[in-house]
Protein backbone atom coordinates (compact mmCIF):
# COMPACT_ATOMS: atom_id res chain seq x y z
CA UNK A 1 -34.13 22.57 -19.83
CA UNK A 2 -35.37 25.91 -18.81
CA UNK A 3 -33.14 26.90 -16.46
CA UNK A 4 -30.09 25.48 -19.34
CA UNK A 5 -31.80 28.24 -21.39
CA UNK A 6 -31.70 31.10 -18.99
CA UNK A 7 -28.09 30.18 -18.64
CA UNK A 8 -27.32 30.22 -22.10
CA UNK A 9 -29.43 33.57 -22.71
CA UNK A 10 -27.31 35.01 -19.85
CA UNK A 11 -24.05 34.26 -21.65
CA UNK A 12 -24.96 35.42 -25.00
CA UNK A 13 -25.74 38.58 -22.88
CA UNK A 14 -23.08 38.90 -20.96
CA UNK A 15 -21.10 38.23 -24.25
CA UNK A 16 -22.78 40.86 -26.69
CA UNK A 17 -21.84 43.37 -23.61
CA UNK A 18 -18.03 42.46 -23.65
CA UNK A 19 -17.97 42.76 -27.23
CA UNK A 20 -19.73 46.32 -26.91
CA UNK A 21 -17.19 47.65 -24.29
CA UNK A 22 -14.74 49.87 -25.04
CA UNK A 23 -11.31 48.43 -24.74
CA UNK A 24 -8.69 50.58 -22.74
CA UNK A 25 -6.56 52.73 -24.64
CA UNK A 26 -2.71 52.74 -23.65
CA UNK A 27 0.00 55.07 -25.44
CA UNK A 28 3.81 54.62 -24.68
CA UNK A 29 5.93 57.23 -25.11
CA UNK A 30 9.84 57.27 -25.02
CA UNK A 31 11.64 58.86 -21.95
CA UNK A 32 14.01 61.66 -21.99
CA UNK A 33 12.31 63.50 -24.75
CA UNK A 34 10.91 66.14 -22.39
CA UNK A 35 13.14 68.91 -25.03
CA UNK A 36 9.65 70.08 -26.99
CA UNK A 37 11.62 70.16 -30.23
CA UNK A 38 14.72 68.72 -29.30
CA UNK A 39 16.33 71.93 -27.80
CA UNK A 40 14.41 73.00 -24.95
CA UNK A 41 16.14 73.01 -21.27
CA UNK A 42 14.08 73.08 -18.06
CA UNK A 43 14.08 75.37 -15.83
CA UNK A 44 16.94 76.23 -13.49
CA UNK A 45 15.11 76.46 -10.03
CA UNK A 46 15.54 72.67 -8.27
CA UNK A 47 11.77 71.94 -8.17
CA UNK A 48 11.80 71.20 -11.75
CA UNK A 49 14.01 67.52 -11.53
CA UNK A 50 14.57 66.03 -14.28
CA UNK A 51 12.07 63.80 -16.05
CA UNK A 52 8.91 66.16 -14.49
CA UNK A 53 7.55 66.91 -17.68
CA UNK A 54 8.61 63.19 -19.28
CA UNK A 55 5.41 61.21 -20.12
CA UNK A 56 5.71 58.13 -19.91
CA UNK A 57 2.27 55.99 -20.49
CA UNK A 58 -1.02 57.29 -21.06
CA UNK A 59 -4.06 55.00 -20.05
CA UNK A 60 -7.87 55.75 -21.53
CA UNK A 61 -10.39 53.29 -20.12
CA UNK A 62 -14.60 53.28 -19.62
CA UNK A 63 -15.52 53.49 -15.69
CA UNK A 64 -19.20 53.03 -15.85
CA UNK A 65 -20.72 55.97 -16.72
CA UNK A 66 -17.28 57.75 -16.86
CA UNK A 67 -14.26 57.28 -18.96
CA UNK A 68 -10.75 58.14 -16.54
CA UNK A 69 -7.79 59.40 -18.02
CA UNK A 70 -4.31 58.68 -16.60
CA UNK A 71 -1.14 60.03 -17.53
CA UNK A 72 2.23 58.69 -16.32
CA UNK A 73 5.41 60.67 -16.40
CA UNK A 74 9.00 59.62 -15.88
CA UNK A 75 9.41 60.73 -11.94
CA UNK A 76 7.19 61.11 -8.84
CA UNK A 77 4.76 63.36 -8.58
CA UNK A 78 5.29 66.11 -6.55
CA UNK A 79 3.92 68.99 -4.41
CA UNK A 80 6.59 71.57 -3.84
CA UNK A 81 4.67 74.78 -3.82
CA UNK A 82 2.23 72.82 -1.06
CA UNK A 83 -0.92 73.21 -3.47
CA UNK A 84 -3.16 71.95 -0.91
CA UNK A 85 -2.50 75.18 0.88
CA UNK A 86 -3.52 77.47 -1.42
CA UNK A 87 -7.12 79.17 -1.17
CA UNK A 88 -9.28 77.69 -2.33
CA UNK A 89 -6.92 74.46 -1.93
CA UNK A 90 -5.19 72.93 -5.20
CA UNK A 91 -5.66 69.61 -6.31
CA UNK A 92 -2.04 67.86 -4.05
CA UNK A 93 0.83 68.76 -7.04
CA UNK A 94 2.51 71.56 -8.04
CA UNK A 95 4.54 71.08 -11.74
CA UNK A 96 2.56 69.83 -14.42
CA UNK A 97 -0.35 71.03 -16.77
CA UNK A 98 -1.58 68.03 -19.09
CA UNK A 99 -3.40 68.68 -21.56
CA UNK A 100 -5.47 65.85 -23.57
CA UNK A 101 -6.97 66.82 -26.60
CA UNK A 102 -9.41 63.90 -28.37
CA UNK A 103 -10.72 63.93 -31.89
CA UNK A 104 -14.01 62.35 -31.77
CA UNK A 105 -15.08 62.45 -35.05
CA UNK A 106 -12.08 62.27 -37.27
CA UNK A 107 -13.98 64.34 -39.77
CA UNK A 108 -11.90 67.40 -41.79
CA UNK A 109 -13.50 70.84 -40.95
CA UNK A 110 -15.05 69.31 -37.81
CA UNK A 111 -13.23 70.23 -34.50
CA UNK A 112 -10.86 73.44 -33.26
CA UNK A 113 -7.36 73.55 -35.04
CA UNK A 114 -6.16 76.07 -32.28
CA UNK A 115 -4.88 74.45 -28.77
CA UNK A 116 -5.63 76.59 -25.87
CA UNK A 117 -3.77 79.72 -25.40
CA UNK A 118 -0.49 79.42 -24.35
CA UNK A 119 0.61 76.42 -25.95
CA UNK A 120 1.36 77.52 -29.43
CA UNK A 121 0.28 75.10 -31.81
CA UNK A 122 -1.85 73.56 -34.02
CA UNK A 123 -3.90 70.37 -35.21
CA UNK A 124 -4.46 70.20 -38.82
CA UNK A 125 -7.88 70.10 -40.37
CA UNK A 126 -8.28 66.57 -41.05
CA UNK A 127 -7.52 65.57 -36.97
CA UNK A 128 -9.48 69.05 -35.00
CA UNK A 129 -9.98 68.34 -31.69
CA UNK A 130 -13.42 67.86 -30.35
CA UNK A 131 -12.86 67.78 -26.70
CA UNK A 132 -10.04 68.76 -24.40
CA UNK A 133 -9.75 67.62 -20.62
CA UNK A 134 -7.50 69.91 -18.48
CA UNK A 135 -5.26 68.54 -15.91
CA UNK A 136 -3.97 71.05 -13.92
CA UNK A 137 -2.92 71.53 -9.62
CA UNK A 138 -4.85 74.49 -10.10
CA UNK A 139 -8.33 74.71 -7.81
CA UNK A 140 -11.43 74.26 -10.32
CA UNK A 141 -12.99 77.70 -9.96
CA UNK A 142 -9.10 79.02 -11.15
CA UNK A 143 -9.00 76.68 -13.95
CA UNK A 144 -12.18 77.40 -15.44
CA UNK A 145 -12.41 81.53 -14.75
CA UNK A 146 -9.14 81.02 -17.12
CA UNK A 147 -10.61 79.05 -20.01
CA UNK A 148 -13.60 81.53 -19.54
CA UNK A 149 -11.80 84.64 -19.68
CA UNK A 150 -9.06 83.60 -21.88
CA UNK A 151 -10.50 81.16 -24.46
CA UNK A 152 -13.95 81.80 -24.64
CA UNK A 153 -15.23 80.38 -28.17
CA UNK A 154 -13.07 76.87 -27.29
CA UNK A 155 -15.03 76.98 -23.67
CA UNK A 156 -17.98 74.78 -24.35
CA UNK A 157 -15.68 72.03 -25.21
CA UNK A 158 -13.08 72.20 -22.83
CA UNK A 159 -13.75 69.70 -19.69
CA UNK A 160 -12.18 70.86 -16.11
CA UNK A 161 -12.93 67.45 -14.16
CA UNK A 162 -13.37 68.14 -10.62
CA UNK A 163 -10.72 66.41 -9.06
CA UNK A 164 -6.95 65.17 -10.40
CA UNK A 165 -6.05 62.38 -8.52
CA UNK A 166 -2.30 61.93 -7.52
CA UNK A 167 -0.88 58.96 -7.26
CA UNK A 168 3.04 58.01 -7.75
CA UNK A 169 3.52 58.77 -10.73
CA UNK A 170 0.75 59.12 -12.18
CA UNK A 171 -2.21 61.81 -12.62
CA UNK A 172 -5.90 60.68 -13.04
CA UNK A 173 -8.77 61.85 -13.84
CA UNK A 174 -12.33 60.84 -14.35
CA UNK A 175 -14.64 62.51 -17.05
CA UNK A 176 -18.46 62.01 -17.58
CA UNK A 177 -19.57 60.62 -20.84
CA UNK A 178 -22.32 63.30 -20.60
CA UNK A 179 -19.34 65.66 -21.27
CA UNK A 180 -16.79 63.68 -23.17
CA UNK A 181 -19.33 61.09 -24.78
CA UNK A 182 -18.71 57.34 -25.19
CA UNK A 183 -15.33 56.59 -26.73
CA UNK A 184 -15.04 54.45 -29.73
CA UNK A 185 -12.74 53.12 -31.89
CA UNK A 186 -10.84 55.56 -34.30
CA UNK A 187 -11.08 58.28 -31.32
CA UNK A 188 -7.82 60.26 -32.16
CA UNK A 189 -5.88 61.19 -28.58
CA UNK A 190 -3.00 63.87 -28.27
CA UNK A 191 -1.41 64.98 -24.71
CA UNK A 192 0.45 67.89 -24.37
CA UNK A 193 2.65 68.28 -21.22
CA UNK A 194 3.17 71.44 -19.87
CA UNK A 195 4.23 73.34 -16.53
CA UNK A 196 1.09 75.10 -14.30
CA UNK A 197 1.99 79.08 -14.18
CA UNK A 198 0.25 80.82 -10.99
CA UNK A 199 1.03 83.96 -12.79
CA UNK A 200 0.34 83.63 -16.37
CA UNK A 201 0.75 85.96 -19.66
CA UNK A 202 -2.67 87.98 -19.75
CA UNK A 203 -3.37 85.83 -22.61
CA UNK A 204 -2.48 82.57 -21.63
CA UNK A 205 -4.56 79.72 -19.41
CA UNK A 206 -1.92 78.91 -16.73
CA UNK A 207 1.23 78.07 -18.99
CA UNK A 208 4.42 78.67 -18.49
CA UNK A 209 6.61 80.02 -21.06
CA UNK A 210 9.74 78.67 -22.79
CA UNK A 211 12.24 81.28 -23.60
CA UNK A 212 15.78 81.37 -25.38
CA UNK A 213 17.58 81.24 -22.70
CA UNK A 214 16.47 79.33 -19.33
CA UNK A 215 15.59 81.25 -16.04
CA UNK A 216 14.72 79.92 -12.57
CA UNK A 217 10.85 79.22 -14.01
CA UNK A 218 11.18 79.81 -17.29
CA UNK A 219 11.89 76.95 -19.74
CA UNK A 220 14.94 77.67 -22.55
CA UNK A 221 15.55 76.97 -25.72
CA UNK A 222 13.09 78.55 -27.57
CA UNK A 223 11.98 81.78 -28.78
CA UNK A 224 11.59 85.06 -26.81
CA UNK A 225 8.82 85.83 -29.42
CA UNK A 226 5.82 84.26 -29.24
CA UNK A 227 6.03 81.59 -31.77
CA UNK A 228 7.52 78.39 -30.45
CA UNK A 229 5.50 75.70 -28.89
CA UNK A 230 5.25 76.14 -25.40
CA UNK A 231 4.85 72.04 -24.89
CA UNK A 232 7.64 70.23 -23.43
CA UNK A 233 6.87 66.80 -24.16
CA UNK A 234 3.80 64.96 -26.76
CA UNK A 235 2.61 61.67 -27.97
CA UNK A 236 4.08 61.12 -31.54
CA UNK A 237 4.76 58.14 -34.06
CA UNK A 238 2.62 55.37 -33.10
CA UNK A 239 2.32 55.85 -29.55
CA UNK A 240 4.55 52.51 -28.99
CA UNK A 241 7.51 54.02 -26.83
CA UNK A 242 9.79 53.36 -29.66
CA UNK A 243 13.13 55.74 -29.65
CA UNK A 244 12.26 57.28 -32.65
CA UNK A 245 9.54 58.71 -31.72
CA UNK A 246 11.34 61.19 -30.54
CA UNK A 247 12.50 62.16 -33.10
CA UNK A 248 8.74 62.42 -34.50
CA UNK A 249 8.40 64.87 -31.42
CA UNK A 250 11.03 66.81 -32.50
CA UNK A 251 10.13 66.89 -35.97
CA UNK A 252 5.99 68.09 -35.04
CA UNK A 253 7.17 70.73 -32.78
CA UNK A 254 9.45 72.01 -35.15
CA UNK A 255 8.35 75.97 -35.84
CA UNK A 256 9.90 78.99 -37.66
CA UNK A 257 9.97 82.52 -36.21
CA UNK A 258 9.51 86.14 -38.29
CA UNK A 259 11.03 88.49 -35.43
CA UNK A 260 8.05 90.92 -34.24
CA UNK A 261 6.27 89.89 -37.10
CA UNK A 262 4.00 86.96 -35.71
CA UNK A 263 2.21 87.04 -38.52
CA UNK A 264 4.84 85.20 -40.79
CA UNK A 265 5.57 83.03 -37.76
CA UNK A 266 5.03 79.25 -38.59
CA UNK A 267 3.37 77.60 -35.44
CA UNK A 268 4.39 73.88 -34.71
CA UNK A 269 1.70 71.33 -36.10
CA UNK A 270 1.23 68.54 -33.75
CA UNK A 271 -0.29 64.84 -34.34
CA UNK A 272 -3.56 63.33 -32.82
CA UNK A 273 -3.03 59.71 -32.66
CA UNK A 274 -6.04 57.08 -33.18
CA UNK A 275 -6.58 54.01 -32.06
C-alpha cells in the first residue's frame, strides 16, 4: 500500500510539472515574402541567393534553465565571407542578422517602442518590447561594443547570447532565463530579418541598408532617405504560414517619406505576435 502511494504521489508530481512547463512556441511564416514591403530587391552581388533573408519557421522552447530560440529561413545557411576567419572568429555564417524582439508583459507604456538602430521601425505602445535577443555572425565582443556605443538606453535589455549555432537551415540560440526570464503564455514574439553589415552607418548596429535602387550589398527598393524599414522579411497575421500574410507584411512595413525632412517621415509600425 505504501509503496502504491509513493507511486501515485510521484505521478501527481510528475503531472503538476507537465502542466507547469512551458509549451514550445512555433510561428510559420509564408516563403517568398523576403520584399520588406512588397518592393524591396536583394542585393546584386551572388552571395545573397535567393530566399537568404526568407524565414521560414520560428521555434521558442524551455531548455532547463534556458529557453533556445531557432529561426528557419527558406535556404541553407551559409558562410561566404568565411566568418570563422575573422579576428576574433565569427560565429560560422556570413548573411543574416535576426532580430527577436519579445513582449513580456503585454502592458501599454511598459517596454521600448524603438527597434534598434538601423532597422527603422516601430512597436506601438500597447505591444513594447521587453527583451531583444540578437542573432548575428558577428564575434560577441563586436556585437555588444555596437549595442553599447550605438544604443545605449535599449542596452540593458538587449541579450547577445554567446554562441549562434548553425545548422542547415536553421540558426539557434540559447538564452538564460536569468536574462530573458521564464516565458509564459501571452508572451508577444516579433523577428525581424536582416543582413549583418561589417561596415555599418555610424549610427546603426551592424545593418545593412536598403536603398532605391539595388547595389552589389545594398538592398533596393526603398528610400535613399532614412525612413523606410530596413527589415527584409517579419512575422505577421497569425504566424500560421498562410499566403496572406504577406500581404500583412507588406501592409506593417508600409512607411511614408518627407524628403530631408525626417521629421515628417512616417516610420513602418510592425506587429508583436502572442501566443
Amino acid at each position: 500500500m505504501r509503496r502504491l502511494s509513493l507511486c501515485v504521489a510521484l505521478v501527481v508530481v510528475l503531472s503538476a510539472s507537465r502542466a507547469l512547463a512551458f509549451d514550445p512556441v512555433v510561428f510559420e511564416d509564408p516563403t517568398g515574402d523576403d520584399k520588406g514591403n512588397g518592393s524591396y530587391k536583394y542585393p546584386t552581388s551572388a552571395e545573397y541567393k535567393a530566399g537568404s533573408f526568407d524565414i521560414a519557421k520560428v521555434e521558442i522552447k524551455e531548455n532547463g534553465d534556458k529557453v533556445d530560440f531557432t529561426v528557419t529561413m527558406k535556404t541553407q545557411i551559409e558562410d561566404p565571407w568565411k566568418s570563422k576567419n575573422w579576428t576574433p572568429p565569427g560565429q560560422g555564417f556570413s548573411l543574416q542578422f535576426i532580430q527577436v524582439y519579445v513582449d513580456t508583459d503585454h502592458k501599454a507604456g511598459s517596454g521600448h517602442k524603438k527597434t534598434l538602430p538601423g532597422i527603422n521601425v516601430l512597436f506601438d505602445d500597447a505591444s513594447a518590447w521587453d527583451k531583444a535577443i540578437l542573432m548575428s555572425p558577428q564575434p560577441v565582443s563586436r556585437v555588444k561594443m555596437e549595442v553599447q556605443s550605438k544604443a545605449k538606453d535599449l542596452a540593458k535589455d538587449v541579450i547577445v547570447p554567446s554562441a549562434v549555432r548553425v545548422k542547415g537551415k536553421s540558426l539557434t540560440v540559447s538564452v538564460a532565463k536569468a536574462d530573458l526570464g521564464t516565458p509564459a503564455a501571452g508572451w508577444g514574439y516579433q523577428v525581424i530579418s536582416q543582413s549583418n553589415e561589417g561596415y555599418p552607418d555610424a549610427e546603426d548596429v551592424l545593418t545593412r541598408d536598403v536603398n532605391e535602387v539595388e547595389g552589389e550589398h545594398r538592398f533596393g527598393g526603398g528610400s535613399d532617405w532614412d525612413c523606410d524599414p530596413h527589415a527584409i522579411d517579419i512575422l505577421a497575421g497569425q504566424g500560421r504560414g498562410k499566403a496572406d500574410e504577406a500581404q500583412a507584411q507588406y501592409d506593417a512595413l508600409k512607411y511614408t517619406c518627407a524628403g530631408s525632412d525626417l521629421a515628417k517621415a512616417k516610420q513602418a509600425v510592425v506587429p508583436m505576435l502572442y501566443r
